[in-house]
Protein backbone atom coordinates (compact mmCIF):
# COMPACT_ATOMS: atom_id res chain seq x y z
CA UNK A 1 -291.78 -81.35 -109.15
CA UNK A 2 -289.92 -78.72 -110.91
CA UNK A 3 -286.24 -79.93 -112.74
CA UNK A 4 -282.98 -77.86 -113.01
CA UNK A 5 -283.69 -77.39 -117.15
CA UNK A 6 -286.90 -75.28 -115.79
CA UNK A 7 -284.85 -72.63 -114.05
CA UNK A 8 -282.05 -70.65 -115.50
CA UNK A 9 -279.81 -67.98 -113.83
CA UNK A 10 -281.20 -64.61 -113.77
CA UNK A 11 -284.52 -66.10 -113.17
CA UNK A 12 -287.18 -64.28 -110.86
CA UNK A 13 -288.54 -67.29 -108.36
CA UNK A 14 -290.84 -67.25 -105.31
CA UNK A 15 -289.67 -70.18 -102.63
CA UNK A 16 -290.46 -71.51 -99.13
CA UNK A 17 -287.62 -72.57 -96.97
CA UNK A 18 -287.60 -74.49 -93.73
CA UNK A 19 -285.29 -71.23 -92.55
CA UNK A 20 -287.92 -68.37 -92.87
CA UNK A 21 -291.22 -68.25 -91.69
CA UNK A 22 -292.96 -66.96 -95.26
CA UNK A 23 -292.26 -67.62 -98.63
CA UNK A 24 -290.03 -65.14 -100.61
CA UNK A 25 -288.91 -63.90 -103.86
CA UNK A 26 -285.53 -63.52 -105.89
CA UNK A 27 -282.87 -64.23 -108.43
CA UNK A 28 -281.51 -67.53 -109.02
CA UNK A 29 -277.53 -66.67 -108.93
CA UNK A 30 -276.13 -70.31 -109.66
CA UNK A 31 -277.37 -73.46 -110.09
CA UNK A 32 -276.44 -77.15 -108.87
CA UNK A 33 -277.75 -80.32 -108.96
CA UNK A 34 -280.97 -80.65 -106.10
CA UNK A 35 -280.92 -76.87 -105.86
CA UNK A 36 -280.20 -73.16 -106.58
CA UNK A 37 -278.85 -70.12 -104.69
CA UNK A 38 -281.31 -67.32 -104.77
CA UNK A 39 -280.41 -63.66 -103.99
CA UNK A 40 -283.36 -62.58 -101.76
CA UNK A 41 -285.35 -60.00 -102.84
CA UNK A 42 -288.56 -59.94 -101.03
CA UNK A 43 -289.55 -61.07 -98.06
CA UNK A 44 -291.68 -60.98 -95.28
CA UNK A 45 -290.51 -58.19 -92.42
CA UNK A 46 -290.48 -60.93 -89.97
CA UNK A 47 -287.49 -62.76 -91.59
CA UNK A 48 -285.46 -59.62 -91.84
CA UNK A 49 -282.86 -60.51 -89.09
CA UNK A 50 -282.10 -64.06 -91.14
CA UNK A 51 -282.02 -62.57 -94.07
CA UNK A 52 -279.27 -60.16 -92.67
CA UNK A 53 -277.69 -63.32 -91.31
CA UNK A 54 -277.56 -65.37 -94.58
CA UNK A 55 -276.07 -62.13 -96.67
CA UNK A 56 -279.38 -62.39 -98.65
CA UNK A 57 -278.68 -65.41 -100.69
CA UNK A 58 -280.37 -68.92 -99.49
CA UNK A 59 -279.72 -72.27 -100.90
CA UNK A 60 -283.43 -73.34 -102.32
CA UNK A 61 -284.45 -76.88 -103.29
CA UNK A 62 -285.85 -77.18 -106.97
CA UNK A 63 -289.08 -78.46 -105.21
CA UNK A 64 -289.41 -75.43 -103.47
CA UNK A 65 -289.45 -72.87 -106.21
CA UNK A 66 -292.00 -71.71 -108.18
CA UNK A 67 -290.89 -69.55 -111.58
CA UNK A 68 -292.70 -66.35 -111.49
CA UNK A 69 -291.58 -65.40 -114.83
CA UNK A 70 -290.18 -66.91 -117.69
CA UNK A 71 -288.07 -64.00 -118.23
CA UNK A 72 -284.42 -63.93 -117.26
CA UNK A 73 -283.67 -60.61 -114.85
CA UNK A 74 -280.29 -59.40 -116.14
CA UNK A 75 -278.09 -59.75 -113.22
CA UNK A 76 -274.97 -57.59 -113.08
């Protein structure tokens, strides 16, 4: 299972969510205790309407992320 000290903000993570039907990629944006909010970045065509619905950002369980990169994405 994958902690909070894992994941930083700025990070580039792929995650499932019970919300979309494929797994998806973005930038973890802030950080709380049992999960994150990711700005969507990529995703599968067929989740494009809830992605338009949730304003591209998703609250994400820390069990459901994998880190793609270690690296922090500078967010603006």
């Amino acid at each position: 299972m994958l902690m909070m000290s894992n994941i930083e903000i700025g990070q580039v993570v792929e995650f499932k969510s019970d919300m979309l039907s494929c797994p998806a990629m973005g930038i973890v944006e802030k950080l709380y205790d049992n999960s994150c909010i990711v700005s969507v970045k990529e995703f599968h065509p067929e989740d494009d309407n809830k992605i338009h619905e949730l304003i591209s950002r998703i609250v994400v369980r820390y069990r459901d992320i994998q880190v793609q990169s270690s690296e922090v994405a500078v967010v603006a």
